[in-house]
C-alpha atoms as a PDB file:
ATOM      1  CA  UNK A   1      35.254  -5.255  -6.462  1.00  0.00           C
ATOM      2  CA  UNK A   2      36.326  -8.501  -5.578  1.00  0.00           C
ATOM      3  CA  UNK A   3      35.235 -11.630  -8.267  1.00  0.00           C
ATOM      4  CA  UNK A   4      33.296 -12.900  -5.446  1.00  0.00           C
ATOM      5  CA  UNK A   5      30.917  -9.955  -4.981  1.00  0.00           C
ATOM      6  CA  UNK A   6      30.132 -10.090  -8.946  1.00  0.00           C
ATOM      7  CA  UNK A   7      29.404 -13.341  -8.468  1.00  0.00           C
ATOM      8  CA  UNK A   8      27.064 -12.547  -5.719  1.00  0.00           C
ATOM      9  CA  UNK A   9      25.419  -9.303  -7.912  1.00  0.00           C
ATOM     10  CA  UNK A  10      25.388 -11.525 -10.894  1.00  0.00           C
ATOM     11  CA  UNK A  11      23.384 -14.306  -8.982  1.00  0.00           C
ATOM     12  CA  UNK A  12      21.069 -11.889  -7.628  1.00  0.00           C
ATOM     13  CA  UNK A  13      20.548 -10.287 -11.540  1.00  0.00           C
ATOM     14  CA  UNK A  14      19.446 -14.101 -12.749  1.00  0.00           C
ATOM     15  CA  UNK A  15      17.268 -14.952  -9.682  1.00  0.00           C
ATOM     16  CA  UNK A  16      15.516 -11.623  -9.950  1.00  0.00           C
ATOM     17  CA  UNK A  17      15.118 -12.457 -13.715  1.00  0.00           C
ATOM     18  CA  UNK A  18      14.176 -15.712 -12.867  1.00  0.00           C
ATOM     19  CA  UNK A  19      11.396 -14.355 -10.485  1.00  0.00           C
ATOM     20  CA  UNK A  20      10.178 -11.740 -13.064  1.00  0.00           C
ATOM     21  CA  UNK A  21       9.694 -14.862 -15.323  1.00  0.00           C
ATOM     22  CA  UNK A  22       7.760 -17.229 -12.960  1.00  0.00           C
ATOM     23  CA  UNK A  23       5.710 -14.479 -11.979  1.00  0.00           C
ATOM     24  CA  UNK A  24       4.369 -13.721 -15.066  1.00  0.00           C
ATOM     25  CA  UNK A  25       3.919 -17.567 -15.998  1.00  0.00           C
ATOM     26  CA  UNK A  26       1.725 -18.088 -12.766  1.00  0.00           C
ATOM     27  CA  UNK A  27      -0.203 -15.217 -13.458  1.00  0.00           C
ATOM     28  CA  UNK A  28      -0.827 -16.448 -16.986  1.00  0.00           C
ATOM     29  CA  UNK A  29      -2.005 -19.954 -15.537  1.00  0.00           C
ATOM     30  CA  UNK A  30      -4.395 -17.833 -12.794  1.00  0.00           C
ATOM     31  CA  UNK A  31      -5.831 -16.137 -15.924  1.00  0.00           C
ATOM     32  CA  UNK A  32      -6.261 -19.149 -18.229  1.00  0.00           C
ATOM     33  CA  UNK A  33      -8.206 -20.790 -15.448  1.00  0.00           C
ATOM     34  CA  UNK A  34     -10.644 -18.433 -14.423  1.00  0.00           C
ATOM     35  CA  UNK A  35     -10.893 -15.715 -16.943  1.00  0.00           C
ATOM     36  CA  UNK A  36     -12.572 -17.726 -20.013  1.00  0.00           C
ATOM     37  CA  UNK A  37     -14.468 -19.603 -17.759  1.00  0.00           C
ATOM     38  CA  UNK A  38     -15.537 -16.335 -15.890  1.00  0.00           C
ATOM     39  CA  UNK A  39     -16.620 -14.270 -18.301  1.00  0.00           C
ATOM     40  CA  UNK A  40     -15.649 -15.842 -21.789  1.00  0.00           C
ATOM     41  CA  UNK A  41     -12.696 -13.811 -21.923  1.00  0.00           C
ATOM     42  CA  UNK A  42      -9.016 -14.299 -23.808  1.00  0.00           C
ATOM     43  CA  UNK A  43      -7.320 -17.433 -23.396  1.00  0.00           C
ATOM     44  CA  UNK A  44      -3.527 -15.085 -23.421  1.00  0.00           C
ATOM     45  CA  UNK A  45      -0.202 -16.573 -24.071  1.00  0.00           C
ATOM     46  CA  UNK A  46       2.880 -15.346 -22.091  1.00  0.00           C
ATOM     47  CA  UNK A  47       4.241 -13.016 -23.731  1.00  0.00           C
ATOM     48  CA  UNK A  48       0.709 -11.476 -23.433  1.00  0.00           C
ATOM     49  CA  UNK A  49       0.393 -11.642 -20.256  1.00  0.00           C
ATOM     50  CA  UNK A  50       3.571 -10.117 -19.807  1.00  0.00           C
ATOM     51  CA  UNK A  51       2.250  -7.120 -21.303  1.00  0.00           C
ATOM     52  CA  UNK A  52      -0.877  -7.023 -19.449  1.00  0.00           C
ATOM     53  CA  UNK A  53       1.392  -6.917 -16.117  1.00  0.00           C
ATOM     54  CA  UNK A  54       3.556  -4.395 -17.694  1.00  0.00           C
ATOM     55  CA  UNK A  55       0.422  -2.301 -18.866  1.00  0.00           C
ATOM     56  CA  UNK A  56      -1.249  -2.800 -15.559  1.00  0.00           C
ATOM     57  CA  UNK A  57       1.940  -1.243 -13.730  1.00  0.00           C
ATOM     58  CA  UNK A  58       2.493   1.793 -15.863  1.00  0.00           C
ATOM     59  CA  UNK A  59      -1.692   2.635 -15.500  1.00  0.00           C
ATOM     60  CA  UNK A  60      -1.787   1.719 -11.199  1.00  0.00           C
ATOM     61  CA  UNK A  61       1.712   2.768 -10.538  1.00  0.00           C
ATOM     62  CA  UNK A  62       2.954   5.350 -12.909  1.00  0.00           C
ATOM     63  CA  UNK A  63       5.895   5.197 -15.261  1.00  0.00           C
ATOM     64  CA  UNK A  64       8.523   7.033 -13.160  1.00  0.00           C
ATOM     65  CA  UNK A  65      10.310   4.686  -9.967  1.00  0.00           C
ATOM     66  CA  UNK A  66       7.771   3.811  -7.769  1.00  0.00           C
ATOM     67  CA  UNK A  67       7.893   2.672  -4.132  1.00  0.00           C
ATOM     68  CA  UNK A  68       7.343   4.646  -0.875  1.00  0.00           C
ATOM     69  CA  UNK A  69       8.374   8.116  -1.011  1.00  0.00           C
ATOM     70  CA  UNK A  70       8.287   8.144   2.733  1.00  0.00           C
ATOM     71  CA  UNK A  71      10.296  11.704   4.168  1.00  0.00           C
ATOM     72  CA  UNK A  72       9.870  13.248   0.428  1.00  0.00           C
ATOM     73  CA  UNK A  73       5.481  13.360   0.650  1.00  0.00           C
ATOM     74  CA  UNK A  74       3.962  16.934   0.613  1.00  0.00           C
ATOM     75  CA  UNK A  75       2.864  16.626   3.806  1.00  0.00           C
ATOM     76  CA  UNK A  76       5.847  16.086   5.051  1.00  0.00           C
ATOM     77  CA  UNK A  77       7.632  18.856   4.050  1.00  0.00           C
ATOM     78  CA  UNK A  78       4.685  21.008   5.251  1.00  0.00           C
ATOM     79  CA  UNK A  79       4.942  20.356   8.720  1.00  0.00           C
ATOM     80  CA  UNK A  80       8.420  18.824   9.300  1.00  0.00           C
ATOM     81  CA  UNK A  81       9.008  22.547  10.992  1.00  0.00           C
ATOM     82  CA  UNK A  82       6.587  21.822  13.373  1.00  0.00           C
ATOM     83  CA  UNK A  83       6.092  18.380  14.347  1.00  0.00           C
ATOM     84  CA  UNK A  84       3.609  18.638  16.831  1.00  0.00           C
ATOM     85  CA  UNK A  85       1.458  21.654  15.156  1.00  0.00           C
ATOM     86  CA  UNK A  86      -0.950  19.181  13.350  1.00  0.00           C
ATOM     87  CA  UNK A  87      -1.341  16.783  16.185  1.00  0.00           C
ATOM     88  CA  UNK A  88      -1.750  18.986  19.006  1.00  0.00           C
ATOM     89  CA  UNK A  89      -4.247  21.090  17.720  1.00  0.00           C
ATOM     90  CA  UNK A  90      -5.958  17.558  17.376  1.00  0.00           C
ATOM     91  CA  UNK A  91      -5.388  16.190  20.122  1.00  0.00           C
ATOM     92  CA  UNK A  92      -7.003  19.086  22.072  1.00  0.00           C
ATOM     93  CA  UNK A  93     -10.181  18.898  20.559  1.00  0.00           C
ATOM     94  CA  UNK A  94     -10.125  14.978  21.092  1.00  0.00           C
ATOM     95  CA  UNK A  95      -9.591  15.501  24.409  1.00  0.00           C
ATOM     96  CA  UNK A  96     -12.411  18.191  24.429  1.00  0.00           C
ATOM     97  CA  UNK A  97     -14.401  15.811  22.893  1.00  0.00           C
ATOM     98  CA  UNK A  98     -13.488  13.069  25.253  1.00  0.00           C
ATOM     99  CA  UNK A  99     -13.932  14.803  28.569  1.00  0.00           C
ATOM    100  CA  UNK A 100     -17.463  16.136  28.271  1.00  0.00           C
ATOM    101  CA  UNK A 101     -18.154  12.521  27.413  1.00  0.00           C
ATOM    102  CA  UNK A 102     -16.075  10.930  30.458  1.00  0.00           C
ATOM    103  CA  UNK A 103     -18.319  12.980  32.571  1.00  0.00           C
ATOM    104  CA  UNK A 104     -21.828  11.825  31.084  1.00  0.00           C
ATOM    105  CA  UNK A 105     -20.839   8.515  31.621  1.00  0.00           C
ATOM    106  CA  UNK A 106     -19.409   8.893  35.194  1.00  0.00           C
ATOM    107  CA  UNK A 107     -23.349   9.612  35.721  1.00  0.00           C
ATOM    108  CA  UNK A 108     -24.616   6.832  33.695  1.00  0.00           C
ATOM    109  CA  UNK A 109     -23.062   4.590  36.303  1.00  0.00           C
ATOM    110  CA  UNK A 110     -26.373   5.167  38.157  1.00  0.00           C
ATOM    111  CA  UNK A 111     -28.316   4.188  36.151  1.00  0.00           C
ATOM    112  CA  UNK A 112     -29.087   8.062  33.949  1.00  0.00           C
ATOM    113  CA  UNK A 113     -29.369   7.637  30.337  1.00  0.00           C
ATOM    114  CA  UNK A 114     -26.565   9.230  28.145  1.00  0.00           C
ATOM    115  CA  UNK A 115     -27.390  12.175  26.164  1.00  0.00           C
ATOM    116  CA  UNK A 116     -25.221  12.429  22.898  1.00  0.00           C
ATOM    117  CA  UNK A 117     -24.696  16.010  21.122  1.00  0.00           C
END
């Protein structure tokens, strides 16, 4: 690794930090304004707040690494044997559907009233 890429990582490690820190400050001025006035709740301090955002993440997001699991869901690995399985069997009941529709309407052009199902 050349002294210029640990520059680069390093950089990167102190404007991440940097963001982590000016998040949490903004979202402590967004709650000072409206929450006591709101509802006569907490006036919090930051390191408060920080907690708050940390407790908010680990209830809404789980403890473990979050982030898209994308290729790795359930449903996924159910079907990735048959791509089309799911949405065909779909498809031909939309189009089902669809047709017997498309030909009520063809006759509606004349004025006939559409009758649903």
């Amino acid at each position: 690794m050349s002294t210029r890429s640990g520059f680069k990582y390093a950089g990167f490690g102190v404007l991440g930090v940097a963001a982590a820190f000016g998040f949490t400050y903004v979202v402590m001025l967004l709650w000072n304004a409206l929450v006591p006035e709101l509802f006569n709740g907490p006036v919090l301090g930051y390191w408060q707040t920080l907690g708050l955002l940390i407790l908010s993440k680990i209830l809404f997001s789980g403890v473990g690494g979050g982030g898209c699991r994308g290729d790795r869901s359930s449903h996924y690995r159910k079907y990735r044997h048959n791509d089309d399985f799911p949405k065909s069997r779909w498809r031909q009941k939309y189009e089902a559907k669809m047709n017997g529709k498309a030909e009520e309407q063809k006759g509606s052009a004349e004025g006939d009233t559409i009758v649903t199902e």
